[in-house]
PDB file of N, CA and C in Angstrom:
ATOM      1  N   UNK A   1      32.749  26.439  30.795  1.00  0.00           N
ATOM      2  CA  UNK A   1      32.866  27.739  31.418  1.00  0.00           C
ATOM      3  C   UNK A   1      31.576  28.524  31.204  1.00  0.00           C
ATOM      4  N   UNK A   2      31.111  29.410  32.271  1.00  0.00           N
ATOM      5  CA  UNK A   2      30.171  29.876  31.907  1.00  0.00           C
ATOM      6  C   UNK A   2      30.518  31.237  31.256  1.00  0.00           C
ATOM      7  N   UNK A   3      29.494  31.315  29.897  1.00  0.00           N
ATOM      8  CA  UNK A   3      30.395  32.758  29.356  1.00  0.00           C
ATOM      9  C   UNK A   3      28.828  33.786  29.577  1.00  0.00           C
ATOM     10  N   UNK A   4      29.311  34.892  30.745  1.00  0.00           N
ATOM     11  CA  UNK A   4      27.889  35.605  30.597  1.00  0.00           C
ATOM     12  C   UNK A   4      28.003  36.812  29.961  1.00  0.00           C
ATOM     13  N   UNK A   5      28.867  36.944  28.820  1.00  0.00           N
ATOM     14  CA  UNK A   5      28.124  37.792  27.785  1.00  0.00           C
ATOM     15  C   UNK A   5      27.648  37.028  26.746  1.00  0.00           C
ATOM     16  N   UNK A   6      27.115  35.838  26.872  1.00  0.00           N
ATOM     17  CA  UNK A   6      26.197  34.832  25.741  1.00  0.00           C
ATOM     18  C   UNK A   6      24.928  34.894  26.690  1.00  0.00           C
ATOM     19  N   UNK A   7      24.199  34.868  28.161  1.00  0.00           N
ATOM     20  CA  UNK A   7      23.215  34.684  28.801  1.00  0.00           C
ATOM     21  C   UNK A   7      22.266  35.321  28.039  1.00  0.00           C
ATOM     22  N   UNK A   8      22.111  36.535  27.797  1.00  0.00           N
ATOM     23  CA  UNK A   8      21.119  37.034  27.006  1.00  0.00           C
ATOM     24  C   UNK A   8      20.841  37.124  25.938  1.00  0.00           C
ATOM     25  N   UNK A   9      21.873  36.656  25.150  1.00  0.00           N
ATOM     26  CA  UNK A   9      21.226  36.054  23.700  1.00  0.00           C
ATOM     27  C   UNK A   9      20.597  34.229  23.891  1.00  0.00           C
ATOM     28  N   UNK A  10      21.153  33.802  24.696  1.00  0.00           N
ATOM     29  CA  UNK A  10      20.635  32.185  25.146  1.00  0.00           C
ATOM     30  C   UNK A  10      19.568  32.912  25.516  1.00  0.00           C
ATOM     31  N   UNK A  11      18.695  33.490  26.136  1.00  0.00           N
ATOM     32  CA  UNK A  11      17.683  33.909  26.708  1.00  0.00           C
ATOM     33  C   UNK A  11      16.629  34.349  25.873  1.00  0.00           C
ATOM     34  N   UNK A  12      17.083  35.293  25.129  1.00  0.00           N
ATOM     35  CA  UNK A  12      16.352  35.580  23.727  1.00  0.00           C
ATOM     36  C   UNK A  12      16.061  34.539  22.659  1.00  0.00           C
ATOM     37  N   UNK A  13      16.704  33.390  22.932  1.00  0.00           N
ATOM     38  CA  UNK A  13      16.619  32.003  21.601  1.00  0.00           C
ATOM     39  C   UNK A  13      15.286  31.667  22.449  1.00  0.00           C
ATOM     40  N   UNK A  14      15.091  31.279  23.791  1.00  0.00           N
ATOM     41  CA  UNK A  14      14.229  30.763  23.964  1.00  0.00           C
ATOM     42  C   UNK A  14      13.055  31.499  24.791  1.00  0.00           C
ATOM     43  N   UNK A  15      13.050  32.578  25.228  1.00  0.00           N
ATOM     44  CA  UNK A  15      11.924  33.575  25.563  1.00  0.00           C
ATOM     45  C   UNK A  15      11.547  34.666  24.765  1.00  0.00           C
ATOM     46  N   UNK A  16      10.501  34.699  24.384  1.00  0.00           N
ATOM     47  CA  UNK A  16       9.804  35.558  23.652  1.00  0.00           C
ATOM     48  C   UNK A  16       9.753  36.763  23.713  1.00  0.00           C
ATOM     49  N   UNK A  17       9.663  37.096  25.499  1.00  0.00           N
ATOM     50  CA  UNK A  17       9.433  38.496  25.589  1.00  0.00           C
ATOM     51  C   UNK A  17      10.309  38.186  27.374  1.00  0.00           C
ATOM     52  N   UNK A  18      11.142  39.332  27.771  1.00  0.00           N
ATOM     53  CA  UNK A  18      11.664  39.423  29.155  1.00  0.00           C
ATOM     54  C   UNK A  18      11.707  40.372  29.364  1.00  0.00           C
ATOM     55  N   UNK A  19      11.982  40.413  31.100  1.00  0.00           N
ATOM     56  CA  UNK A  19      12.756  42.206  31.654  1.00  0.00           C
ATOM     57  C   UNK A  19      13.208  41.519  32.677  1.00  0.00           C
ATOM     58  N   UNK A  20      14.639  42.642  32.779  1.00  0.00           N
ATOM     59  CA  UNK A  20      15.384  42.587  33.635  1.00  0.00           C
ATOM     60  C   UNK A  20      15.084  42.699  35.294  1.00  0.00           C
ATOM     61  N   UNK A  21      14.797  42.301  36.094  1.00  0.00           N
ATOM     62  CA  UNK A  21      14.277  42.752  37.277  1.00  0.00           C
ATOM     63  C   UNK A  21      15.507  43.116  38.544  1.00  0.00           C
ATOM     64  N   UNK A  22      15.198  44.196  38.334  1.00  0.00           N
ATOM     65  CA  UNK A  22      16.516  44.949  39.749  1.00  0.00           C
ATOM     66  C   UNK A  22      16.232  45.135  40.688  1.00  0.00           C
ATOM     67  N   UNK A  23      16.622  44.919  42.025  1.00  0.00           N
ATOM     68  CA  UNK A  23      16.203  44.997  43.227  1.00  0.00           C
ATOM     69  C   UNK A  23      16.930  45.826  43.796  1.00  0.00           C
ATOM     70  N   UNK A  24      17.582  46.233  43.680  1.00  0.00           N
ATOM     71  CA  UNK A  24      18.423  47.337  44.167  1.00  0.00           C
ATOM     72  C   UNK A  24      20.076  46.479  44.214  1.00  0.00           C
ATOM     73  N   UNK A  25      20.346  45.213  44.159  1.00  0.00           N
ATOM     74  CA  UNK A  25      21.619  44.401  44.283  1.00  0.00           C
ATOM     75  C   UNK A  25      22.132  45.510  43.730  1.00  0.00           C
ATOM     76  N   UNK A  26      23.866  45.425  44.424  1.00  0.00           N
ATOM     77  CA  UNK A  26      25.094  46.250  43.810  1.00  0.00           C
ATOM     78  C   UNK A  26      24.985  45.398  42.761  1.00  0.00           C
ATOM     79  N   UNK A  27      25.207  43.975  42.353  1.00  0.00           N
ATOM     80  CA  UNK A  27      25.310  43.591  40.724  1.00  0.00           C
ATOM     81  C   UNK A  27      24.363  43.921  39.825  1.00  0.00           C
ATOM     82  N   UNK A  28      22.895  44.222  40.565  1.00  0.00           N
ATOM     83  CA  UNK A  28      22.169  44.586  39.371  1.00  0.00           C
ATOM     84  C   UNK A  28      22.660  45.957  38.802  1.00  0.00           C
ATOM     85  N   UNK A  29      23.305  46.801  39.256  1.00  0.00           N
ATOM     86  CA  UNK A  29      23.259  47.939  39.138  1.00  0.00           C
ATOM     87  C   UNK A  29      25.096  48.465  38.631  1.00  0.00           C
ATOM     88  N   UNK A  30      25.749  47.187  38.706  1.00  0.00           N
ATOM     89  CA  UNK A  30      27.200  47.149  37.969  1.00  0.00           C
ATOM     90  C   UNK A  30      26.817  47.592  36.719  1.00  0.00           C
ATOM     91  N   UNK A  31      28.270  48.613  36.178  1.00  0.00           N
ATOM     92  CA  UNK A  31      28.705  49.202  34.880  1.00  0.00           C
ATOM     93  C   UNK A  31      28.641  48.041  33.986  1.00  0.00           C
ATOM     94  N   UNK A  32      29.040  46.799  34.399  1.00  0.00           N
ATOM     95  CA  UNK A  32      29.425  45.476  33.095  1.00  0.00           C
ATOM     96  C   UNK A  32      27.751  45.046  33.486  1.00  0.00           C
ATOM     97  N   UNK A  33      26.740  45.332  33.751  1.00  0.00           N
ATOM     98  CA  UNK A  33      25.713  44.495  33.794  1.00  0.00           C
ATOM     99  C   UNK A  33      24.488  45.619  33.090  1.00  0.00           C
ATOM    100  N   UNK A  34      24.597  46.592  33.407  1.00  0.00           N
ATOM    101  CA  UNK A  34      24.147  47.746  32.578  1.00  0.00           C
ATOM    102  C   UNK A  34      23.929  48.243  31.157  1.00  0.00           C
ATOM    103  N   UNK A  35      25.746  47.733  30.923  1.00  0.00           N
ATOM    104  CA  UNK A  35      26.333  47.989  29.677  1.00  0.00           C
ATOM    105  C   UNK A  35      25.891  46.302  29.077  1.00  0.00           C
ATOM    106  N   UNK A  36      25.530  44.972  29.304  1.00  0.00           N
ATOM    107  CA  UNK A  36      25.082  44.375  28.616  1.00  0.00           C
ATOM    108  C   UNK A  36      23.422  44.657  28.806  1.00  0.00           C
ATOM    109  N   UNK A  37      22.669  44.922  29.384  1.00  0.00           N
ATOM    110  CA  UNK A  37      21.393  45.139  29.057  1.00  0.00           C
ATOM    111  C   UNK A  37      21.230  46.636  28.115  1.00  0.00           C
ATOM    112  N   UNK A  38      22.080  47.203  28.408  1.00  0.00           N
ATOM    113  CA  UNK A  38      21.582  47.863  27.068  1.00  0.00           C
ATOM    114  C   UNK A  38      21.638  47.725  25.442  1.00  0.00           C
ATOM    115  N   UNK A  39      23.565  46.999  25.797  1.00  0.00           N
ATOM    116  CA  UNK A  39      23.618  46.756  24.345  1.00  0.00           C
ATOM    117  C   UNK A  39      22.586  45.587  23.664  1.00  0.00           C
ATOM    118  N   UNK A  40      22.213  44.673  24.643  1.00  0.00           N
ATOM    119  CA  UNK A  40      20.647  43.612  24.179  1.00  0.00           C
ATOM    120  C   UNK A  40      19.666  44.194  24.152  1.00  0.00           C
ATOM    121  N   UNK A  41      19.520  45.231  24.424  1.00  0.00           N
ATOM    122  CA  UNK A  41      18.081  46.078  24.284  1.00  0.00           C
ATOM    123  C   UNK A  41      16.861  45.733  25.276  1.00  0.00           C
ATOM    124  N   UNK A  42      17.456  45.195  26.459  1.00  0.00           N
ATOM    125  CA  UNK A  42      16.835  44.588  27.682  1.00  0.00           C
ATOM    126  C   UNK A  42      16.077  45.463  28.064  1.00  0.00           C
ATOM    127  N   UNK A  43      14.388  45.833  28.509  1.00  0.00           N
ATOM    128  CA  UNK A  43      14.289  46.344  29.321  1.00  0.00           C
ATOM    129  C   UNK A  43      14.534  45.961  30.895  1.00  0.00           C
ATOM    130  N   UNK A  44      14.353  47.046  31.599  1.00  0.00           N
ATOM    131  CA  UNK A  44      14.596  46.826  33.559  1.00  0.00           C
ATOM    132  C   UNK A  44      13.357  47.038  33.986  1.00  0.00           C
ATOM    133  N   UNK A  45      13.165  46.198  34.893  1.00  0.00           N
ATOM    134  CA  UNK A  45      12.147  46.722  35.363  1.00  0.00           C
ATOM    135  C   UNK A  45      12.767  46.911  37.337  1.00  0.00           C
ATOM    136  N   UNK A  46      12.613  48.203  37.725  1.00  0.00           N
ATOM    137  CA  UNK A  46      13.243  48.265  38.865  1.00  0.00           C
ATOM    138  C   UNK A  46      11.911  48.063  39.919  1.00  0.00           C
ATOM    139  N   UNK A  47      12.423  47.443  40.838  1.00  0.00           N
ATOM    140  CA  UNK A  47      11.455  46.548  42.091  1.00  0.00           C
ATOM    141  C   UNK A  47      11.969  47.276  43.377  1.00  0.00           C
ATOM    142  N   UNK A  48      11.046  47.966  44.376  1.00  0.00           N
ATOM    143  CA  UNK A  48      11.327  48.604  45.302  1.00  0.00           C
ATOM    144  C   UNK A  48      11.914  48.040  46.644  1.00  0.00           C
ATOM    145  N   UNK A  49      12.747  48.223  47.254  1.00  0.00           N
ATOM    146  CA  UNK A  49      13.297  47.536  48.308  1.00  0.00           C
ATOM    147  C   UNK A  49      12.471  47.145  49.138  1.00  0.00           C
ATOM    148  N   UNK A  50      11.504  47.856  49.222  1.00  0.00           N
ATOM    149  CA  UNK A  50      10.355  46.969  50.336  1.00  0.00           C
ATOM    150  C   UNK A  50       9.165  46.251  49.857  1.00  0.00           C
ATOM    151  N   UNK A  51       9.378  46.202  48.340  1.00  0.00           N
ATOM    152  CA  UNK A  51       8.242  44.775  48.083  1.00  0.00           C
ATOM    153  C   UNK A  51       9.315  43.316  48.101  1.00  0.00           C
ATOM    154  N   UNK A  52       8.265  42.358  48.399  1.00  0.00           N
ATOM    155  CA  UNK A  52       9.087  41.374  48.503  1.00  0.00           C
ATOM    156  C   UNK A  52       9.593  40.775  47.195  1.00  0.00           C
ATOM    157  N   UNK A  53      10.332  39.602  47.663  1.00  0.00           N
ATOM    158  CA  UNK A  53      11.006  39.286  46.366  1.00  0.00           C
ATOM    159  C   UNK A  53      10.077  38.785  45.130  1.00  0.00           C
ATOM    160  N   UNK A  54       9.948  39.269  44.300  1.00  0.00           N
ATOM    161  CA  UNK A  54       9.283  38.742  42.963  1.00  0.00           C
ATOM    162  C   UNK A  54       9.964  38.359  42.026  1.00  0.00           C
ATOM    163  N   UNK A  55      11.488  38.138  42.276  1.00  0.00           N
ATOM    164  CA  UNK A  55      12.036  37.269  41.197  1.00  0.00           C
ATOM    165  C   UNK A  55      12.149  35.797  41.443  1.00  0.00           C
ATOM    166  N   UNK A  56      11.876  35.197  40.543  1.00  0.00           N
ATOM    167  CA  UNK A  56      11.828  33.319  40.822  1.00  0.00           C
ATOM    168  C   UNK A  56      12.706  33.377  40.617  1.00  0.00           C
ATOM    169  N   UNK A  57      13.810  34.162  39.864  1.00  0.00           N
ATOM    170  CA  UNK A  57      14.888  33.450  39.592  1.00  0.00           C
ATOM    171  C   UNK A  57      16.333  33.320  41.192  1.00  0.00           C
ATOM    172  N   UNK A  58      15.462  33.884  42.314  1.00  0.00           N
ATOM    173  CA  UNK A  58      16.321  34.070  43.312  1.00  0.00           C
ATOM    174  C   UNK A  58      16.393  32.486  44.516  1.00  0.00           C
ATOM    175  N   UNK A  59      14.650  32.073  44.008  1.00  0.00           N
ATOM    176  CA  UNK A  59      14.413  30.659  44.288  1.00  0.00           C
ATOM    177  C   UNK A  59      14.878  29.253  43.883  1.00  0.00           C
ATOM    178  N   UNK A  60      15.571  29.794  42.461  1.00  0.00           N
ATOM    179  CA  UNK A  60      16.369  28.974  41.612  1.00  0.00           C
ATOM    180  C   UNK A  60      17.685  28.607  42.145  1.00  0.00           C
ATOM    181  N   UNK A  61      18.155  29.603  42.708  1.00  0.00           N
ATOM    182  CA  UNK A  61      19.720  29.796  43.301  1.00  0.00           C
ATOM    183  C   UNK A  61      19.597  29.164  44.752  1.00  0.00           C
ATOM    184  N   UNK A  62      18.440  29.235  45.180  1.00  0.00           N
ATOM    185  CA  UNK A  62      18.453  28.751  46.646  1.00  0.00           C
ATOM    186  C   UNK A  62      18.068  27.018  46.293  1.00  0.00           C
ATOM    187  N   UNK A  63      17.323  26.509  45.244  1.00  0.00           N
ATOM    188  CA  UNK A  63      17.509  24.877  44.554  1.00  0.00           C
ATOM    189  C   UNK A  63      18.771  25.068  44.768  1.00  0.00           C
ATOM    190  N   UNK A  64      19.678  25.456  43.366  1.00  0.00           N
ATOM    191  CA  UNK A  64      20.734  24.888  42.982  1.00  0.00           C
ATOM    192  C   UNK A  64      22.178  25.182  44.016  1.00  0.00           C
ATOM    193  N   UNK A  65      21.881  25.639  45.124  1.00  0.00           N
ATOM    194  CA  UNK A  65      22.793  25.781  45.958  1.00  0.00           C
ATOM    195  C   UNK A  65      23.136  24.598  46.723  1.00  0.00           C
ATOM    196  N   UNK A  66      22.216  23.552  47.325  1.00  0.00           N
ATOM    197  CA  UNK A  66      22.919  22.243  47.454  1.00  0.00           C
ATOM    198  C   UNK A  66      22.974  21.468  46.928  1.00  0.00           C
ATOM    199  N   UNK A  67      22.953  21.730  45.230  1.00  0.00           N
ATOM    200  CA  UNK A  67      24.041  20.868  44.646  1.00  0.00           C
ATOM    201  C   UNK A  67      24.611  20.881  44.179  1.00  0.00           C
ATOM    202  N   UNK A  68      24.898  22.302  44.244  1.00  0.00           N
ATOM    203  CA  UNK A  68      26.523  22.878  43.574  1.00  0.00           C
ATOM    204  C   UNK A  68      27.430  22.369  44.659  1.00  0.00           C
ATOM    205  N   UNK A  69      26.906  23.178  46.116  1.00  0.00           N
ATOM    206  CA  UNK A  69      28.041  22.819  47.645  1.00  0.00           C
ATOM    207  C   UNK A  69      27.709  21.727  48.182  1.00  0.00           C
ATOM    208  N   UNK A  70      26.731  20.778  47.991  1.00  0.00           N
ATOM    209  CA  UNK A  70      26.908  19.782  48.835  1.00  0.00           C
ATOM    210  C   UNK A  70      27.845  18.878  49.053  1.00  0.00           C
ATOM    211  N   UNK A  71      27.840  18.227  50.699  1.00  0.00           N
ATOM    212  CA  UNK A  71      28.720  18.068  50.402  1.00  0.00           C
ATOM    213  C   UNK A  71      29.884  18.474  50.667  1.00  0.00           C
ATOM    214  N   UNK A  72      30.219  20.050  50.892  1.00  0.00           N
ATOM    215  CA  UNK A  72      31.212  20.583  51.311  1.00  0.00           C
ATOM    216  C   UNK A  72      32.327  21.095  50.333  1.00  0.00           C
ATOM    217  N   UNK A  73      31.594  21.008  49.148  1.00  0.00           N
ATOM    218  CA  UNK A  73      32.242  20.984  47.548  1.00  0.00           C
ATOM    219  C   UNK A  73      32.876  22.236  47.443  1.00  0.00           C
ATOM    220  N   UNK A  74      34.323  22.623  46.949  1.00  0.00           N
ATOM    221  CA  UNK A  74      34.736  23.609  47.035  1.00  0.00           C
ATOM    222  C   UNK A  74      35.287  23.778  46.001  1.00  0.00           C
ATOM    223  N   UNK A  75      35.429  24.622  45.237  1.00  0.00           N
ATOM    224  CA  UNK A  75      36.012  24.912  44.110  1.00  0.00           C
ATOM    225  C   UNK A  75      36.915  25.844  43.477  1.00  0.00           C
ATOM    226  N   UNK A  76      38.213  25.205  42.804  1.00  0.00           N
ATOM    227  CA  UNK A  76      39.283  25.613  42.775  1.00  0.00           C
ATOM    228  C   UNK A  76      39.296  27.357  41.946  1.00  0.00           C
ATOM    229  N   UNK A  77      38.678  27.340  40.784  1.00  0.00           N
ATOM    230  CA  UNK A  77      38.466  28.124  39.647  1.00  0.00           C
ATOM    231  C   UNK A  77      36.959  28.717  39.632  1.00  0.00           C
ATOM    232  N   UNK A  78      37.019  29.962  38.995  1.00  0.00           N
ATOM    233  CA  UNK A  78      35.867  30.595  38.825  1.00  0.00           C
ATOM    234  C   UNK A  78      35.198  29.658  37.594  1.00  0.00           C
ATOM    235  N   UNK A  79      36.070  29.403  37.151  1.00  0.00           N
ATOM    236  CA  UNK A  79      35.159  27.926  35.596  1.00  0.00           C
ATOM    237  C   UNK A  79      34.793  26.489  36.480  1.00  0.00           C
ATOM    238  N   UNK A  80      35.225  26.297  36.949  1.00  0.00           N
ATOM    239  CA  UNK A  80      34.623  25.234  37.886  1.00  0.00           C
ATOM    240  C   UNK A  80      33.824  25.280  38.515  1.00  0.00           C
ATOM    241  N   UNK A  81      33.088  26.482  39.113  1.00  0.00           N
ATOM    242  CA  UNK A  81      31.987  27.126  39.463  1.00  0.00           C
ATOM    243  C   UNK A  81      30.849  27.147  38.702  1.00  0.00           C
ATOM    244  N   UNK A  82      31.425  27.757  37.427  1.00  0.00           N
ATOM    245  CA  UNK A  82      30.123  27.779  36.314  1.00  0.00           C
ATOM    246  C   UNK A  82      29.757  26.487  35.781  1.00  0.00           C
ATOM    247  N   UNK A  83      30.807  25.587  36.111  1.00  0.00           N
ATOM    248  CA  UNK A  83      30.247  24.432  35.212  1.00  0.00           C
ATOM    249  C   UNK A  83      29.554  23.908  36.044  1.00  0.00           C
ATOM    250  N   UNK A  84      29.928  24.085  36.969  1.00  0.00           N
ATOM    251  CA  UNK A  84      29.076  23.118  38.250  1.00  0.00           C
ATOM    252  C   UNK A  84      27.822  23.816  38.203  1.00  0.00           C
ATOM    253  N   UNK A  85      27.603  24.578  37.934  1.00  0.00           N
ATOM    254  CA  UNK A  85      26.094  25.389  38.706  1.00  0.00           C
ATOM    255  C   UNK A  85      25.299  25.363  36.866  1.00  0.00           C
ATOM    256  N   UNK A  86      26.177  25.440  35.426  1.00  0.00           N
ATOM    257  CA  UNK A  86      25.542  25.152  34.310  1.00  0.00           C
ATOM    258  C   UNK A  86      25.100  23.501  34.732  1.00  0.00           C
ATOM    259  N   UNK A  87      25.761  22.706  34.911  1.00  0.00           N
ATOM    260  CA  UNK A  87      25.240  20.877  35.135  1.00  0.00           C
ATOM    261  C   UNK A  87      24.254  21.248  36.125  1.00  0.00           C
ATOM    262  N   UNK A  88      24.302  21.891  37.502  1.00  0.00           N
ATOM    263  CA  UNK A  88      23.100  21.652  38.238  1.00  0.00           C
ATOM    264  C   UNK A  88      21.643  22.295  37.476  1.00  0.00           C
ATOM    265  N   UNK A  89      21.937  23.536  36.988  1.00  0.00           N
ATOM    266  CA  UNK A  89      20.644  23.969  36.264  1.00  0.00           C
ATOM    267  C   UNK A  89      19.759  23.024  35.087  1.00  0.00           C
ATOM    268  N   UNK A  90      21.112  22.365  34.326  1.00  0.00           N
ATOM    269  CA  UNK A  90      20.444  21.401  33.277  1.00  0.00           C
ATOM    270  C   UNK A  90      19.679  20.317  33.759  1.00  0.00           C
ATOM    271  N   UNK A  91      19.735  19.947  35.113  1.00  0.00           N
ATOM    272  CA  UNK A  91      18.780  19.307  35.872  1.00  0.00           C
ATOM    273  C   UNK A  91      17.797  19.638  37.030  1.00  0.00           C
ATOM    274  N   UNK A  92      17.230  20.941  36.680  1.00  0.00           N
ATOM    275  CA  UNK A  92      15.941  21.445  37.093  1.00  0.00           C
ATOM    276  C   UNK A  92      15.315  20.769  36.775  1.00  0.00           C
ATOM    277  N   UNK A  93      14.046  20.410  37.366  1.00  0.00           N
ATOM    278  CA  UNK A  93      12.661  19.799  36.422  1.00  0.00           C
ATOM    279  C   UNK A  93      12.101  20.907  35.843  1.00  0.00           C
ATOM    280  N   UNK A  94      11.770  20.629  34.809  1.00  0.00           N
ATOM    281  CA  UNK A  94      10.781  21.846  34.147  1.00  0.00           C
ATOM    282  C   UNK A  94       9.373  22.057  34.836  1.00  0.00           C
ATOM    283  N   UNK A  95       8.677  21.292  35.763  1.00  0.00           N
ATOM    284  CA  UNK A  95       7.722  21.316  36.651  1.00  0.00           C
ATOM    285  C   UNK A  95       7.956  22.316  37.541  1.00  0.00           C
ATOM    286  N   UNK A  96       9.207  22.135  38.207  1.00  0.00           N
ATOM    287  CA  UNK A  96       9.685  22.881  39.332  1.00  0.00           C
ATOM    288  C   UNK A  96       9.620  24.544  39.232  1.00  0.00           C
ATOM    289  N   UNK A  97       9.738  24.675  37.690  1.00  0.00           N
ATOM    290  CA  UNK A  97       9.939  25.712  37.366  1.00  0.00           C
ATOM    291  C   UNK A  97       8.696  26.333  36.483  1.00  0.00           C
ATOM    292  N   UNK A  98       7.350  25.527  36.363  1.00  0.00           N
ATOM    293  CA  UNK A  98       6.419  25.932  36.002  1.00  0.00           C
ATOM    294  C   UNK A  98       6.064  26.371  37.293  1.00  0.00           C
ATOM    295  N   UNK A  99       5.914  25.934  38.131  1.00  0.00           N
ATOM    296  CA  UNK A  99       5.237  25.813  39.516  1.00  0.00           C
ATOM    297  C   UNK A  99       5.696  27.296  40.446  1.00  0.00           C
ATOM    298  N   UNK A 100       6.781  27.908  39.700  1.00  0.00           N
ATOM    299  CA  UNK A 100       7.699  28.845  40.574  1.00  0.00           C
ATOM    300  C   UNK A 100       6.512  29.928  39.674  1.00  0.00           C
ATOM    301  N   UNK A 101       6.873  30.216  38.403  1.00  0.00           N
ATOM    302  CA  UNK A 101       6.199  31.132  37.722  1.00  0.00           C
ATOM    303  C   UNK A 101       4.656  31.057  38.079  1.00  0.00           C
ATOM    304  N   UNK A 102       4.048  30.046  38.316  1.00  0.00           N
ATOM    305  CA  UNK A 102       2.230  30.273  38.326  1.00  0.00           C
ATOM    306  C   UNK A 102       2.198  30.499  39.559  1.00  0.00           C
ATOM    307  N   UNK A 103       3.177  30.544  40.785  1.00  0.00           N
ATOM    308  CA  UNK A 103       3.030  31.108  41.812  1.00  0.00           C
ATOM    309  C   UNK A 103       3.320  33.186  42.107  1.00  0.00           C
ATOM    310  N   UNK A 104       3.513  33.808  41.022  1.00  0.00           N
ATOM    311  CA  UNK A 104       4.086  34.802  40.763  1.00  0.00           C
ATOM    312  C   UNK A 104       2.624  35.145  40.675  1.00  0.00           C
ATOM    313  N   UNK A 105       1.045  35.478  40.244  1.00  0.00           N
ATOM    314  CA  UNK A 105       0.665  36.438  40.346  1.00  0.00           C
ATOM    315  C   UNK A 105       0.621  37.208  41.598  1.00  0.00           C
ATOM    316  N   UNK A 106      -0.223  36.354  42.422  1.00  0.00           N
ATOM    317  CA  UNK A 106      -0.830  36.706  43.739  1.00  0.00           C
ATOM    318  C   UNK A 106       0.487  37.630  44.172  1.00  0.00           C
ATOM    319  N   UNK A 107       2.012  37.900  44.515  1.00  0.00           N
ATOM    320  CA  UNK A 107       2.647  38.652  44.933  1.00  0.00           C
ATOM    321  C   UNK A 107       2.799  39.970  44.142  1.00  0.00           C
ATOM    322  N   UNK A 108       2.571  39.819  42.507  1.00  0.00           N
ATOM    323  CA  UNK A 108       2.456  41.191  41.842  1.00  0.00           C
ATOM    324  C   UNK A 108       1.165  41.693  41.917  1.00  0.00           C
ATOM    325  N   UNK A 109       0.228  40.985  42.411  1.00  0.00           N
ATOM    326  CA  UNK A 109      -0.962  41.791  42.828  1.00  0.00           C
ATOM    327  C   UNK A 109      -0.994  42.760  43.508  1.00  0.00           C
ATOM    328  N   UNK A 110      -0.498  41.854  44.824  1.00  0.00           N
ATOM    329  CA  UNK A 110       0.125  42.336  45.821  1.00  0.00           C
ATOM    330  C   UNK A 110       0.871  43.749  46.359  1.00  0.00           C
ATOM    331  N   UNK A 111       1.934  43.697  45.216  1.00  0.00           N
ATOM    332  CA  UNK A 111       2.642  44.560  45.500  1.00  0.00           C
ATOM    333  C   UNK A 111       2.072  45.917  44.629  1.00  0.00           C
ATOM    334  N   UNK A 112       1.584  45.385  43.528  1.00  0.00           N
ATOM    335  CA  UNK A 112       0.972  46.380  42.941  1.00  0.00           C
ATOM    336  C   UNK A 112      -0.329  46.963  43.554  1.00  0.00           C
ATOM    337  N   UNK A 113      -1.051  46.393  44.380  1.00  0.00           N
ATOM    338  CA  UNK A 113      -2.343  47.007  45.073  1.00  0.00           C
ATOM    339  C   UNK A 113      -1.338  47.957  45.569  1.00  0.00           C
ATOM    340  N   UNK A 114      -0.130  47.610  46.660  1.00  0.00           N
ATOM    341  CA  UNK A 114       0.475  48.848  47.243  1.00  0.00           C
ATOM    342  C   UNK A 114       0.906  49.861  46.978  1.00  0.00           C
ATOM    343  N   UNK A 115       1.049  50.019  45.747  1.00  0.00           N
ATOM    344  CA  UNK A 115       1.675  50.796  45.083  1.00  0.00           C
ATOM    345  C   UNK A 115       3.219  51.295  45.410  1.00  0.00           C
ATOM    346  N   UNK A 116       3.982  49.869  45.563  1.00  0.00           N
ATOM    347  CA  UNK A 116       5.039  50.272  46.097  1.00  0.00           C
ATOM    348  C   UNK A 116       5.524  50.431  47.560  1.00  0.00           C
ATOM    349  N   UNK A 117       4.668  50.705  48.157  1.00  0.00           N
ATOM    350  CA  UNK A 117       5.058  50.419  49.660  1.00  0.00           C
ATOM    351  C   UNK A 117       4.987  48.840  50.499  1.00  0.00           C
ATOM    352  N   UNK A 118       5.172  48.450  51.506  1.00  0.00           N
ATOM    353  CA  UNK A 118       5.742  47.581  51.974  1.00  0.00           C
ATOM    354  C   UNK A 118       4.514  46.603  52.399  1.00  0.00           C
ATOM    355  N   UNK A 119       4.070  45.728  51.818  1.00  0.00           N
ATOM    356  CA  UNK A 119       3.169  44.739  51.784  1.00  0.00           C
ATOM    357  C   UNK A 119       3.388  43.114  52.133  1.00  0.00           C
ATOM    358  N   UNK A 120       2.645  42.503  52.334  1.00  0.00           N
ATOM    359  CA  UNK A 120       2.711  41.191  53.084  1.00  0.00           C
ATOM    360  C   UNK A 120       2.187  39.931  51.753  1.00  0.00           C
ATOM    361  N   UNK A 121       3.080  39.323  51.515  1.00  0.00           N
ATOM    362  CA  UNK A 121       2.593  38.701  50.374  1.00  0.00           C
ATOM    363  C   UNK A 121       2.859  36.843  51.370  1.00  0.00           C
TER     364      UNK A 121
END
């Protein structure tokens, strides 16, 4: 089962330093998602609706989406969900995911030359 009031202490075992990145999502901005970044002492860092996406972690979800559903895979339980999508993550390549992050300056350049307004990355 996936338990996500453990994500951010799993996160803290193995990253040194993070922030939260909000895009304006209604979940980023939920009472139960709030109330765990504060009690972890998370900072946010809020991202303006018209820069583009700068979270890798949104590229991650678009991997692990056909092979959670492929297939046509449907699932009975909200725990059957998490397990499926914890097994697909444990088989990321760690390449895949170097390759996502060293592609991240050039768009915070980016968005930061704009200072926030709506730029072409």
């Amino acid at each position: 089962m996936l338990d996500k009031s453990r994500v951010i202490g799993k996160a803290k075992e193995k990253i040194v330093y993070f922030k939260f990145m909000r895009d304006g999502a209604p979940s980023h901005r939920a009472k139960i998602t709030m109330d765990q970044l504060q009690r972890n002492s998370v900072e946010v860092l809020d991202l303006s609706a018209l820069s583009p996406d700068l979270n890798p972690v949104e590229n991650v979800w678009g991997h692990l989406t056909p092979q959670v559903y492929g297939e046509c895979k449907q699932y009975s339980t909200v725990n059957e969900l998490g397990e499926a999508i914890e097994d697909a993550s444990k088989k990321i390549d760690d390449c895949y995911v170097r390759d996502l992050y060293s592609s991240m300056p050039k768009p915070i350049i980016e968005v930061t030359l704009a200072q926030g307004k709506k730029c072409r990355v």
